[in-house]
N, C-alpha and C. Protein backbone atom coordinates (compact mmCIF):
# COMPACT_ATOMS: atom_id res chain seq x y z
N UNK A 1 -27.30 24.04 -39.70
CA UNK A 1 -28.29 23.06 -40.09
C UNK A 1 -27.79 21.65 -39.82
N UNK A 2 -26.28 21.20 -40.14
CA UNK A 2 -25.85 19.90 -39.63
C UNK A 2 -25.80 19.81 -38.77
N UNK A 3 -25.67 20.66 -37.95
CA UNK A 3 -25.62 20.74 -36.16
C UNK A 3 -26.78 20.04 -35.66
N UNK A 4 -27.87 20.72 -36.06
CA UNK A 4 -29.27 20.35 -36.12
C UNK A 4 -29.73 18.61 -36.36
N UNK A 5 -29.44 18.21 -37.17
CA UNK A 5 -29.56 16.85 -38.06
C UNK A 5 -28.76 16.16 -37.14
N UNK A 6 -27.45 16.42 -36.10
CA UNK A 6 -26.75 15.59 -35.36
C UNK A 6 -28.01 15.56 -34.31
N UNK A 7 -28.54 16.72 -33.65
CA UNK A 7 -28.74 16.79 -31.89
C UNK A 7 -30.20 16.37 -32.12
N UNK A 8 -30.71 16.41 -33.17
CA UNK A 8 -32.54 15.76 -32.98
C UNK A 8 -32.35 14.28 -32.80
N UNK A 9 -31.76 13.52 -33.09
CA UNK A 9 -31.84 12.06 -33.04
C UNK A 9 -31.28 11.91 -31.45
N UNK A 10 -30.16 12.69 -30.87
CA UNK A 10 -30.09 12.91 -29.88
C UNK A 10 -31.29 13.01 -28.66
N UNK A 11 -31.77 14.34 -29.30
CA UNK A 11 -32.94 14.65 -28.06
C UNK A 11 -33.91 13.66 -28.19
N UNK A 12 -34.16 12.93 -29.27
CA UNK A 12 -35.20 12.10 -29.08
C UNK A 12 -34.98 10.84 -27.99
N UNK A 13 -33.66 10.16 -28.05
CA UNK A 13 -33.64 9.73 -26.74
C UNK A 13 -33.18 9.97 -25.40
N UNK A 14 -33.31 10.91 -24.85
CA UNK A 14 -33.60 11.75 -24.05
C UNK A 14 -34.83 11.40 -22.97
N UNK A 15 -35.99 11.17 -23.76
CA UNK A 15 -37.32 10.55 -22.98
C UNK A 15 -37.57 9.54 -23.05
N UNK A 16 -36.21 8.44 -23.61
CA UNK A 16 -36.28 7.01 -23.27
C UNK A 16 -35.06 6.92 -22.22
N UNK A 17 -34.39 7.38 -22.07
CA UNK A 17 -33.17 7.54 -21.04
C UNK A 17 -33.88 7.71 -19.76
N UNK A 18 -34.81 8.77 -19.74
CA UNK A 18 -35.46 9.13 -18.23
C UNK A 18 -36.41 8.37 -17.66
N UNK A 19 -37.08 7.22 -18.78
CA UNK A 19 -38.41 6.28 -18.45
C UNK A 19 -37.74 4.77 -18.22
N UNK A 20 -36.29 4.74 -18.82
CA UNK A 20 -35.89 3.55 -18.36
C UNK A 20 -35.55 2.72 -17.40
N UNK A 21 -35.17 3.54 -16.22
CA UNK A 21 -35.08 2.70 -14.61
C UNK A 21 -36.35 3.57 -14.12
N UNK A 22 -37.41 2.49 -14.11
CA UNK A 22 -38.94 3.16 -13.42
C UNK A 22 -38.45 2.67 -12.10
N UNK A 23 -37.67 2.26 -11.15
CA UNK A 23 -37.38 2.21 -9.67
C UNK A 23 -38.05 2.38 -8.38
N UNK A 24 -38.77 2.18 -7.83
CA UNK A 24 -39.10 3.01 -6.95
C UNK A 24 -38.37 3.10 -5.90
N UNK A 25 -37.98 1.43 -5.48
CA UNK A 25 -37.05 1.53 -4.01
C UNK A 25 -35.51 -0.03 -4.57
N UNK A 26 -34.81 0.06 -4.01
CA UNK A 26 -33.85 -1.27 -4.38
C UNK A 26 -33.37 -2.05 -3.19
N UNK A 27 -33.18 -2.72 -3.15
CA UNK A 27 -32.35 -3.75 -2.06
C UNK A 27 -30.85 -4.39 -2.67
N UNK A 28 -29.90 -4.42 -1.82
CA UNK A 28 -28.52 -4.88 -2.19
C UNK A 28 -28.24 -5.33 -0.85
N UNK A 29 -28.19 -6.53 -0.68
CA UNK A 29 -27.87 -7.65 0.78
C UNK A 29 -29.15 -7.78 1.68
N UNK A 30 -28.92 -8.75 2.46
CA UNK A 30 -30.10 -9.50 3.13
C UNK A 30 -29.13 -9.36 4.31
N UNK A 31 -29.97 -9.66 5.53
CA UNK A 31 -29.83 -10.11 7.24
C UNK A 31 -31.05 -10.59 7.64
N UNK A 32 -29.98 -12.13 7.61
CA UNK A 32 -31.05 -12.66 8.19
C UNK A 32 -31.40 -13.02 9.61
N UNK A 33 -32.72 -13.75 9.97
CA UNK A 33 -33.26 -13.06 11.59
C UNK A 33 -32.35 -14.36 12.53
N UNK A 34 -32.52 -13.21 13.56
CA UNK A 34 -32.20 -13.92 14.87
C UNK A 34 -33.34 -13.86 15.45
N UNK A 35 -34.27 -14.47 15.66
CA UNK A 35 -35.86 -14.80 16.00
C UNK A 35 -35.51 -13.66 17.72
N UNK A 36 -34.36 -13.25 18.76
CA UNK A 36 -34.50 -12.44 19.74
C UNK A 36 -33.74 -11.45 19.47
N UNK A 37 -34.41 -10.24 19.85
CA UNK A 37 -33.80 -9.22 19.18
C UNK A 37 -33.27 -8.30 20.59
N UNK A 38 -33.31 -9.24 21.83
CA UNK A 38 -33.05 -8.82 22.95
C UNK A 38 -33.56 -9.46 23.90
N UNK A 39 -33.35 -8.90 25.85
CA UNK A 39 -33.84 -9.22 26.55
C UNK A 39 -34.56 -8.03 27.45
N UNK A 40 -35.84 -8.12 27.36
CA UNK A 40 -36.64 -7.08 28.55
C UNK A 40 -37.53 -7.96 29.78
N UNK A 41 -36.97 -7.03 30.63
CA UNK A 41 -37.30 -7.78 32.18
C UNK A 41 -37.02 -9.20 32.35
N UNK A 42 -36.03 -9.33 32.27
CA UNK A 42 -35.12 -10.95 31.85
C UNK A 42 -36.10 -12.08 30.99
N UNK A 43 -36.52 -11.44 30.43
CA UNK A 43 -37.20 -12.56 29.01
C UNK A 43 -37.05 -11.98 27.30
N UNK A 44 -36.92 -13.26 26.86
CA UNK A 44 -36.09 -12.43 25.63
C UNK A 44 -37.35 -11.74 24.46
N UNK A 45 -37.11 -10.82 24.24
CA UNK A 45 -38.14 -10.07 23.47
C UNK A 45 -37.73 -10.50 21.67
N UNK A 46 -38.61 -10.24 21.13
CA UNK A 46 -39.03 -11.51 19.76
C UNK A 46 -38.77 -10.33 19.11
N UNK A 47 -38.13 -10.04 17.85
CA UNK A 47 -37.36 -9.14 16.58
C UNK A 47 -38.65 -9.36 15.63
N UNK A 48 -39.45 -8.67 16.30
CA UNK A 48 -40.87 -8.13 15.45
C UNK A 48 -40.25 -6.87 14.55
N UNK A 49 -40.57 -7.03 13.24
CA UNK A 49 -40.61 -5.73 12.26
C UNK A 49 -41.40 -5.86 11.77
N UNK A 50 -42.47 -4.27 11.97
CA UNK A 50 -43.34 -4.13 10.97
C UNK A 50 -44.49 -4.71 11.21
N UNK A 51 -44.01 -5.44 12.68
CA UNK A 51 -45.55 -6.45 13.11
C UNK A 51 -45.39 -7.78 12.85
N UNK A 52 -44.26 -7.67 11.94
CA UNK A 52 -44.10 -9.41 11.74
C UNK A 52 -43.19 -10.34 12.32
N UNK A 53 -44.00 -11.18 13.28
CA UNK A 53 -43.03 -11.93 13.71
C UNK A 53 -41.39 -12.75 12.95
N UNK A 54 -41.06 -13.06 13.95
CA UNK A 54 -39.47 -13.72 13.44
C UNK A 54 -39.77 -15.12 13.40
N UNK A 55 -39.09 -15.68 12.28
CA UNK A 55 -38.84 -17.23 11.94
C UNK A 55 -38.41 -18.15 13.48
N UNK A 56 -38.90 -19.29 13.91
CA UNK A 56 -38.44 -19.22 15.43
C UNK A 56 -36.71 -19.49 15.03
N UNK A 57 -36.29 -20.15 14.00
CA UNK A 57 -34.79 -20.48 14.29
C UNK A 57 -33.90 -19.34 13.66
N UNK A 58 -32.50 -19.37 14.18
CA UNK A 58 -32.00 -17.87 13.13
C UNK A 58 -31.83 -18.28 11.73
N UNK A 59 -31.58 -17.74 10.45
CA UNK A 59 -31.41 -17.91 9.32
C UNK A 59 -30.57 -17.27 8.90
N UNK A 60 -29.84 -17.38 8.30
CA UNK A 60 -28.66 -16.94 7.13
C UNK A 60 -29.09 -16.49 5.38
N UNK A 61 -28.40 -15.76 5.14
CA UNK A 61 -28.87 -15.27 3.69
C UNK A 61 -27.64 -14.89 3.00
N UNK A 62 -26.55 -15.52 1.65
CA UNK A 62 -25.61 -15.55 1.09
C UNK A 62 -25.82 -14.26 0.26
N UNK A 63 -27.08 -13.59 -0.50
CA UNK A 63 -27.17 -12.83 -0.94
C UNK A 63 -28.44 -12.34 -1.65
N UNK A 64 -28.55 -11.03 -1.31
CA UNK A 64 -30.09 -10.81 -1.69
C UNK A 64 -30.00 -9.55 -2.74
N UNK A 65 -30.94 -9.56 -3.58
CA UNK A 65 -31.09 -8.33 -4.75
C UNK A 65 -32.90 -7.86 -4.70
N UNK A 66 -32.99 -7.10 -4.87
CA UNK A 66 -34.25 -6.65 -4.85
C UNK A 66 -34.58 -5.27 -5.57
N UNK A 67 -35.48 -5.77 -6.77
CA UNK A 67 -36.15 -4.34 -7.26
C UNK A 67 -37.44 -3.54 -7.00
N UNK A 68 -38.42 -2.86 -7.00
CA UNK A 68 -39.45 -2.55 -7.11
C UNK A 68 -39.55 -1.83 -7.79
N UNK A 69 -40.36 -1.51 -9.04
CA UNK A 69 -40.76 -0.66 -10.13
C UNK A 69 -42.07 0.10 -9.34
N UNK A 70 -42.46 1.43 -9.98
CA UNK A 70 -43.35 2.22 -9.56
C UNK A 70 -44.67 1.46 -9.56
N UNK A 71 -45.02 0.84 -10.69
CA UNK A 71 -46.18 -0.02 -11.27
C UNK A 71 -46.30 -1.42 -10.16
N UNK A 72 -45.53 -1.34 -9.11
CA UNK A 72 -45.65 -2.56 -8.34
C UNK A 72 -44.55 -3.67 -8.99
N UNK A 73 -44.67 -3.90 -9.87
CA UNK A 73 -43.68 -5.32 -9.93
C UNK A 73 -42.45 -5.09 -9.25
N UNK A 74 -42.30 -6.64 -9.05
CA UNK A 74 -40.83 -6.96 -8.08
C UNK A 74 -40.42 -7.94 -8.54
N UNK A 75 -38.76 -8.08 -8.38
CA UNK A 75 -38.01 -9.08 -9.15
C UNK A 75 -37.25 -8.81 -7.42
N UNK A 76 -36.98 -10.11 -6.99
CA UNK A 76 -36.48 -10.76 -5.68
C UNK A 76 -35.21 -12.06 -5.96
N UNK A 77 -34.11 -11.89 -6.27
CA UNK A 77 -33.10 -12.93 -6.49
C UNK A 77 -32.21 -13.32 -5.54
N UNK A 78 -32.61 -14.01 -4.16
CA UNK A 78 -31.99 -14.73 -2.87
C UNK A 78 -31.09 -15.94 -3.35
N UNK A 79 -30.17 -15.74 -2.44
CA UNK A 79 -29.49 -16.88 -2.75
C UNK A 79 -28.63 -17.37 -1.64
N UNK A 80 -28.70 -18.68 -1.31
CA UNK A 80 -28.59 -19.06 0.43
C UNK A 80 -29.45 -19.24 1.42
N UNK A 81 -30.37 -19.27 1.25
CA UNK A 81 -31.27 -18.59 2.69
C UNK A 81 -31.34 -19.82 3.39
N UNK A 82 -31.06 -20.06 4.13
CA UNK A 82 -30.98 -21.78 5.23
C UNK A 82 -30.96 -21.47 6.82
N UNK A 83 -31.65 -22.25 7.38
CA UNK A 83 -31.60 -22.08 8.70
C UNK A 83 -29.71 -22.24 9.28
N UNK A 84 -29.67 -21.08 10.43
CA UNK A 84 -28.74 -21.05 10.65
C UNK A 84 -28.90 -21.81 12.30
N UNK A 85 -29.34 -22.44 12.77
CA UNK A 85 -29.51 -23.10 14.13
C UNK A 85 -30.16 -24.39 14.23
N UNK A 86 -30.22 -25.28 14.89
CA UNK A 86 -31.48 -26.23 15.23
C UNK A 86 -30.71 -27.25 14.47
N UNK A 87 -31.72 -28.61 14.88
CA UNK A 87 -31.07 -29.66 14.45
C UNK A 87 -30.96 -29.61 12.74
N UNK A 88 -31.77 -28.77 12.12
CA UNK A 88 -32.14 -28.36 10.64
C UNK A 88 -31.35 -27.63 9.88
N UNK A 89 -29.88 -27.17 10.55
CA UNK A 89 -28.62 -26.06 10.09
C UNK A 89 -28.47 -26.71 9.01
N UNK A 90 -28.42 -25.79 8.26
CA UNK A 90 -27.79 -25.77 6.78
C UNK A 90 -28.99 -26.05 5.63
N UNK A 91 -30.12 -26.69 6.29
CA UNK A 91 -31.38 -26.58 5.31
C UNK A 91 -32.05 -25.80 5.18
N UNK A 92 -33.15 -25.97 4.29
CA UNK A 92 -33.95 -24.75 4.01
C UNK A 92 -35.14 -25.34 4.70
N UNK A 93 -35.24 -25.91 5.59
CA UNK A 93 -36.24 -26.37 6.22
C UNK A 93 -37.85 -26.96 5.49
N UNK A 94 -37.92 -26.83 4.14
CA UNK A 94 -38.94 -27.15 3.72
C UNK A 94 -40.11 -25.75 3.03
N UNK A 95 -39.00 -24.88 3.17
CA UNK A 95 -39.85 -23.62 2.82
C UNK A 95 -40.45 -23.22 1.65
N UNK A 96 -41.58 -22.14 1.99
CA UNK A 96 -42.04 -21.33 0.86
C UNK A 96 -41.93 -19.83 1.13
N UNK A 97 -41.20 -18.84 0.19
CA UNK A 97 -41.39 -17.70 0.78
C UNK A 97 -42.30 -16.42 -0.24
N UNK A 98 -42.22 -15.84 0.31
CA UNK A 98 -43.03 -14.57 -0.26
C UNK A 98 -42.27 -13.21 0.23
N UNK A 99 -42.61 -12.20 -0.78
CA UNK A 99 -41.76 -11.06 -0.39
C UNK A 99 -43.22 -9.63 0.33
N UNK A 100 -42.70 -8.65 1.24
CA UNK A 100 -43.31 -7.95 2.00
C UNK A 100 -42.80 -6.59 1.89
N UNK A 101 -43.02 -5.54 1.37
CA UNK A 101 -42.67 -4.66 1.18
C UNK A 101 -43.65 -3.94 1.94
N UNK A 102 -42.62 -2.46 2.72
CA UNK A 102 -43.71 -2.06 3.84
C UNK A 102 -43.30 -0.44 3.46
N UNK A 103 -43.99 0.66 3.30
CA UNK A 103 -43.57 1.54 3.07
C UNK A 103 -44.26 2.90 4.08
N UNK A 104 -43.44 3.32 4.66
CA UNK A 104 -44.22 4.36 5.85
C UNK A 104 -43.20 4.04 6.72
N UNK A 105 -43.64 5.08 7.85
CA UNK A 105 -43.15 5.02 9.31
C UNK A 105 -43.82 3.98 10.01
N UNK A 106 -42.57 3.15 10.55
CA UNK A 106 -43.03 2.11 11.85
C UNK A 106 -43.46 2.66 13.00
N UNK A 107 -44.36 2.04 13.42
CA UNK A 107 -44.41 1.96 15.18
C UNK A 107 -43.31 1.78 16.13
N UNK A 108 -43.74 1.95 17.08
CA UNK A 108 -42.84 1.70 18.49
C UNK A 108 -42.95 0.02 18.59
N UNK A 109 -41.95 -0.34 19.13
CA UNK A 109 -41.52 -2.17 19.07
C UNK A 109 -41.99 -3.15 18.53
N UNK A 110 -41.63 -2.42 17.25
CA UNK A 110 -41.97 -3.32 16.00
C UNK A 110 -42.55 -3.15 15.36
N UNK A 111 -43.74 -2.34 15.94
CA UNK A 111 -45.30 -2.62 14.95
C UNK A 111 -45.40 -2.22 13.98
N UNK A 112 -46.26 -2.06 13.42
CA UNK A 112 -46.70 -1.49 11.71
C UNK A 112 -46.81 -0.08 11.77
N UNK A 113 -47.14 0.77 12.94
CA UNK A 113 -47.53 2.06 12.53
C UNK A 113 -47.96 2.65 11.71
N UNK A 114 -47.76 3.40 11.01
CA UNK A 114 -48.47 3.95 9.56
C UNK A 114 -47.77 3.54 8.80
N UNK A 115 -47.45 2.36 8.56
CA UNK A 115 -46.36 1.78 7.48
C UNK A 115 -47.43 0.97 6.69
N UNK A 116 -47.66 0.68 5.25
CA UNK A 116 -48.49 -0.07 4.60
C UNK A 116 -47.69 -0.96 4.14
N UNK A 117 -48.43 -2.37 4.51
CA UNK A 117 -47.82 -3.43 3.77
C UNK A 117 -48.35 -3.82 2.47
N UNK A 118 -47.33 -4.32 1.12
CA UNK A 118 -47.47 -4.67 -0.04
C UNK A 118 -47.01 -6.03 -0.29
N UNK A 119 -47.31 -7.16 -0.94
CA UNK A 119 -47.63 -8.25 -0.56
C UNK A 119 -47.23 -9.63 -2.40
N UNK A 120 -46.30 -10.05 -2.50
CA UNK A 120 -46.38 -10.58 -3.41
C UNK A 120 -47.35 -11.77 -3.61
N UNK A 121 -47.28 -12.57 -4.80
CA UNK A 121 -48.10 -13.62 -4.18
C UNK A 121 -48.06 -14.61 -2.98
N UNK A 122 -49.39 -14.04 -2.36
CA UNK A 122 -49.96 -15.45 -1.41
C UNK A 122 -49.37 -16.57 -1.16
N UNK A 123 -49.49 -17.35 -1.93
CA UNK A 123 -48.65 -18.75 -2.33
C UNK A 123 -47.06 -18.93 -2.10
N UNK A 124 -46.30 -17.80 -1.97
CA UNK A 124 -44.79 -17.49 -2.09
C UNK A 124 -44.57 -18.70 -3.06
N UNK A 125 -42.82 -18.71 -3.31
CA UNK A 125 -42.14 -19.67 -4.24
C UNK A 125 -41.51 -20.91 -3.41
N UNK A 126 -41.05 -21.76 -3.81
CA UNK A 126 -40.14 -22.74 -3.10
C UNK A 126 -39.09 -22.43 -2.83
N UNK A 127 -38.53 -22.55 -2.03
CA UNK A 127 -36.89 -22.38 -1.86
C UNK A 127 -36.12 -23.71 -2.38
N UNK A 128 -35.18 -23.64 -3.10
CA UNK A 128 -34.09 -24.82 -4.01
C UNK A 128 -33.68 -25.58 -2.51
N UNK A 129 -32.86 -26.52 -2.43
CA UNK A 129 -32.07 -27.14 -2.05
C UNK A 129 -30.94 -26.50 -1.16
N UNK A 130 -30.86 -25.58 -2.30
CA UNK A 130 -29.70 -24.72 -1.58
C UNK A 130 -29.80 -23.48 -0.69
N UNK A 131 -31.33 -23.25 -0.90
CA UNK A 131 -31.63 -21.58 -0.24
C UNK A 131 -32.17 -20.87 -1.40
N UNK A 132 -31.66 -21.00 -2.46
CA UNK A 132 -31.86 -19.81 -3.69
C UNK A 132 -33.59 -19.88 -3.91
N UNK A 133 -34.10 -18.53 -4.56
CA UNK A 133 -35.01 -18.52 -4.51
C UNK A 133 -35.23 -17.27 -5.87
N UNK A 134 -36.02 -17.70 -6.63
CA UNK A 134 -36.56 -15.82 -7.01
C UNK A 134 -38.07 -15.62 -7.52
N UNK A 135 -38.36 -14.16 -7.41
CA UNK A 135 -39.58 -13.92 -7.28
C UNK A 135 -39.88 -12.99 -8.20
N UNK A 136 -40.64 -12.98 -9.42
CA UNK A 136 -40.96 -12.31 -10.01
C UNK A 136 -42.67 -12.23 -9.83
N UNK A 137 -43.14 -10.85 -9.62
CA UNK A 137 -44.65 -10.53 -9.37
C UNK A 137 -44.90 -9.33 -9.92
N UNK A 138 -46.48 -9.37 -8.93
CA UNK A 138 -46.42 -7.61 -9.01
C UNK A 138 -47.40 -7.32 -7.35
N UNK A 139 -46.64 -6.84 -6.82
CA UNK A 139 -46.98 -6.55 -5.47
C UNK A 139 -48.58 -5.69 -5.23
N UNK A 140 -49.65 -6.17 -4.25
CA UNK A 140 -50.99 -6.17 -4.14
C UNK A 140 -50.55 -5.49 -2.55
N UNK A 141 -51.66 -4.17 -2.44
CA UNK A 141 -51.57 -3.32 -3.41
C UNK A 141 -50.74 -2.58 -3.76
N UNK A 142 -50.63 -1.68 -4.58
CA UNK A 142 -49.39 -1.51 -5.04
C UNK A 142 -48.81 -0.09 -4.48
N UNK A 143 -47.51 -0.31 -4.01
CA UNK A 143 -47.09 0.32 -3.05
C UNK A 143 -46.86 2.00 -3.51
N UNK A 144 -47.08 3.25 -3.00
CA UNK A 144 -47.17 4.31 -3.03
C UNK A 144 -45.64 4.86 -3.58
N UNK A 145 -45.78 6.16 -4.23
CA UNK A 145 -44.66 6.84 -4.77
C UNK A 145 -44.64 7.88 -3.89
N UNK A 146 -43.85 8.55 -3.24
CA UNK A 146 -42.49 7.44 -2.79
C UNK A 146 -42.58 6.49 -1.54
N UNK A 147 -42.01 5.54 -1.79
CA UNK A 147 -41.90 4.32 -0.49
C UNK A 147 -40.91 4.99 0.35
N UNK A 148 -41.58 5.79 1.36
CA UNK A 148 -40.27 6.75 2.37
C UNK A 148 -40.39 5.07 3.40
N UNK A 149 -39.20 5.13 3.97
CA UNK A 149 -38.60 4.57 4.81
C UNK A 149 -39.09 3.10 4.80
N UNK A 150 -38.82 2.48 3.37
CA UNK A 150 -39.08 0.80 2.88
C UNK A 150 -38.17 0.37 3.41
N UNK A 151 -38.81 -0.95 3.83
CA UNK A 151 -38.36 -2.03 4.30
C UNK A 151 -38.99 -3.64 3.61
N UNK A 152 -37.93 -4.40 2.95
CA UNK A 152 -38.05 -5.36 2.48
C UNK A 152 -38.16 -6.87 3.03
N UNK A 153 -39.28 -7.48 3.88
CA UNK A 153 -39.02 -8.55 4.49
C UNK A 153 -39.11 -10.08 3.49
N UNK A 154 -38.56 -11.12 3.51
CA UNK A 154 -38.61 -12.05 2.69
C UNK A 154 -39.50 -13.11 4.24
N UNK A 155 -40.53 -13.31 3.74
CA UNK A 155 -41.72 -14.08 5.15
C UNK A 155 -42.28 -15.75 4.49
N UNK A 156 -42.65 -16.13 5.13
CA UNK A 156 -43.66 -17.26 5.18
C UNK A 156 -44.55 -17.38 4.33
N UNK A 157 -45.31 -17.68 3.49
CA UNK A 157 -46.59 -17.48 3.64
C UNK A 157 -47.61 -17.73 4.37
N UNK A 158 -48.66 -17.60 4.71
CA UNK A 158 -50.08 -17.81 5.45
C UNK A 158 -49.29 -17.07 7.46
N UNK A 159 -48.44 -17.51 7.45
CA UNK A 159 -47.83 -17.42 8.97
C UNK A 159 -47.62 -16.22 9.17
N UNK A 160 -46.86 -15.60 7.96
CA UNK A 160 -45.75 -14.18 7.71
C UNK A 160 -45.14 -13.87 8.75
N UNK A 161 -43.79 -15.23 8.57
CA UNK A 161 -42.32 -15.13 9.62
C UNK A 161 -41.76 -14.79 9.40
N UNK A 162 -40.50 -13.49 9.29
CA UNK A 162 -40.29 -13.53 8.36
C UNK A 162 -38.33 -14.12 8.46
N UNK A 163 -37.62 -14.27 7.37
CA UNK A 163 -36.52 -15.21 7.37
C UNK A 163 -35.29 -14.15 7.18
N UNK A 164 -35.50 -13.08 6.37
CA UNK A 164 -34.60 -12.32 6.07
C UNK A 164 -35.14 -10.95 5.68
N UNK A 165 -34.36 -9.87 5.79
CA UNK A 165 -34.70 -8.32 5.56
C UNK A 165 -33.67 -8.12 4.33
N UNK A 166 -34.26 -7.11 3.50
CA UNK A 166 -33.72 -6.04 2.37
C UNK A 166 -32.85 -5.16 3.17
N UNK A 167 -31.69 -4.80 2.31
CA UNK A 167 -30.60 -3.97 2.85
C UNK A 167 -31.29 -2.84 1.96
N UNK A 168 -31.61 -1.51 2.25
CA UNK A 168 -32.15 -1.08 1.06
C UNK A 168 -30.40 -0.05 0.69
N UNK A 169 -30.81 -0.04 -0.97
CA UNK A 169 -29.67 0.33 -2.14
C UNK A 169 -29.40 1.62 -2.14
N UNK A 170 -28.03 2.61 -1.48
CA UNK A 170 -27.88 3.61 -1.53
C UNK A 170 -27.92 4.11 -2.84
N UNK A 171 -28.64 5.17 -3.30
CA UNK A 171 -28.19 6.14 -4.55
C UNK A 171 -26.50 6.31 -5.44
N UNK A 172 -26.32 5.57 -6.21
CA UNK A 172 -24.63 5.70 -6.36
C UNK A 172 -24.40 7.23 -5.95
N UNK A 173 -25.16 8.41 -6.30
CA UNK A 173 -24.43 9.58 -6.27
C UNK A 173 -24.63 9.60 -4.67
N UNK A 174 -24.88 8.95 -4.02
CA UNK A 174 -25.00 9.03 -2.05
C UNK A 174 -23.44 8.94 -2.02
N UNK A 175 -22.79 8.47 -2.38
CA UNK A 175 -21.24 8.42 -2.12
C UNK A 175 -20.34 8.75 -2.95
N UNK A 176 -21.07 9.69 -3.55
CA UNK A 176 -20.06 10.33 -4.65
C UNK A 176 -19.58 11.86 -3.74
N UNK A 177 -18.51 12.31 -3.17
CA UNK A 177 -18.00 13.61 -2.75
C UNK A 177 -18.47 15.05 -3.52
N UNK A 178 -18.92 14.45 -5.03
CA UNK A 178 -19.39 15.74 -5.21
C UNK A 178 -20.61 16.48 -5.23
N UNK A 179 -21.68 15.64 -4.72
CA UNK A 179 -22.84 15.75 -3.92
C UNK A 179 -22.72 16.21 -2.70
């Protein structure tokens, strides 16, 4: 019977343990664009992902975090993001960004393919002085369970250039040996 009286207070959180990281997809580091992502038939071909064009100058990104919950919300915490070229190196050029979450299979060179894009606010945020930026929303519409093969772009608004990509967040047990 004491046995009992220990393990019920137990099992009861149990179904707050399993509802507490609602997750759907994560990001841990940014890369940011090099507006050419190559050269075909000696002209340089433009680092389209997803359909979305590249920022024209390259950009840099010190560090990126990214969540998405099932329910859509996103919490986006950049830090750095500054043009890395042009007479404008080291600024943030005057920006506003917004976050792009794309979930599906891409197309062939670049495009969207059956990938659906999810969309924070319109308006994006300011970027600081320094690059830093963060974004708390809830992504329109709201992106499908499961987001197979997400990709996180940080874009423009109205233009959607975009400045930097989501590293997406291996599973800790992905590098655990006993998996």
């Amino acid at each position: 019977m004491k046995k009992w009286l220990l393990v019920l207070p137990l099992m009861a959180l149990v179904p707050l343990r399993a509802t507490a990281d609602d997750s759907l997809v994560r990001f841990d580091g940014g890369i940011g664009v090099d507006p050419i992502s190559g050269i075909v038939s000696n002209a340089p071909a433009l680092n389209v992902v997803r359909g979305v064009p590249p920022g024209g100058f390259p950009w840099v990104i010190k560090r990126l975090r990214a969540d998405v919950q099932s329910d859509g919300r996103i919490h986006v915490d950049g830090r750095g993001l500054l043009f890395a070229g042009g007479n404008a190196i080291g600024t943030n050029g005057g920006q506003r960004v917004l976050a792009l979450l794309f979930c599906g299979a891409p197309g062939a060179g670049g495009s969207l393919g059956n990938a659906t894009a999810h969309s924070s606010d319109p308006a994006g945020v300011p970027l600081e002085a320094n690059g830093d930026f963060r974004i708390d929303d809830v992504l329109t519409p709201a992106p499908p369970a499961p987001c197979d093969n997400a990709a996180l772009l940080i874009a423009t608004p109205g233009t959607h250039r975009w400045f930097t990509a989501g590293i997406p967040k291996a599973d800790d047990h992905d590098h655990d040996p006993k998996h």
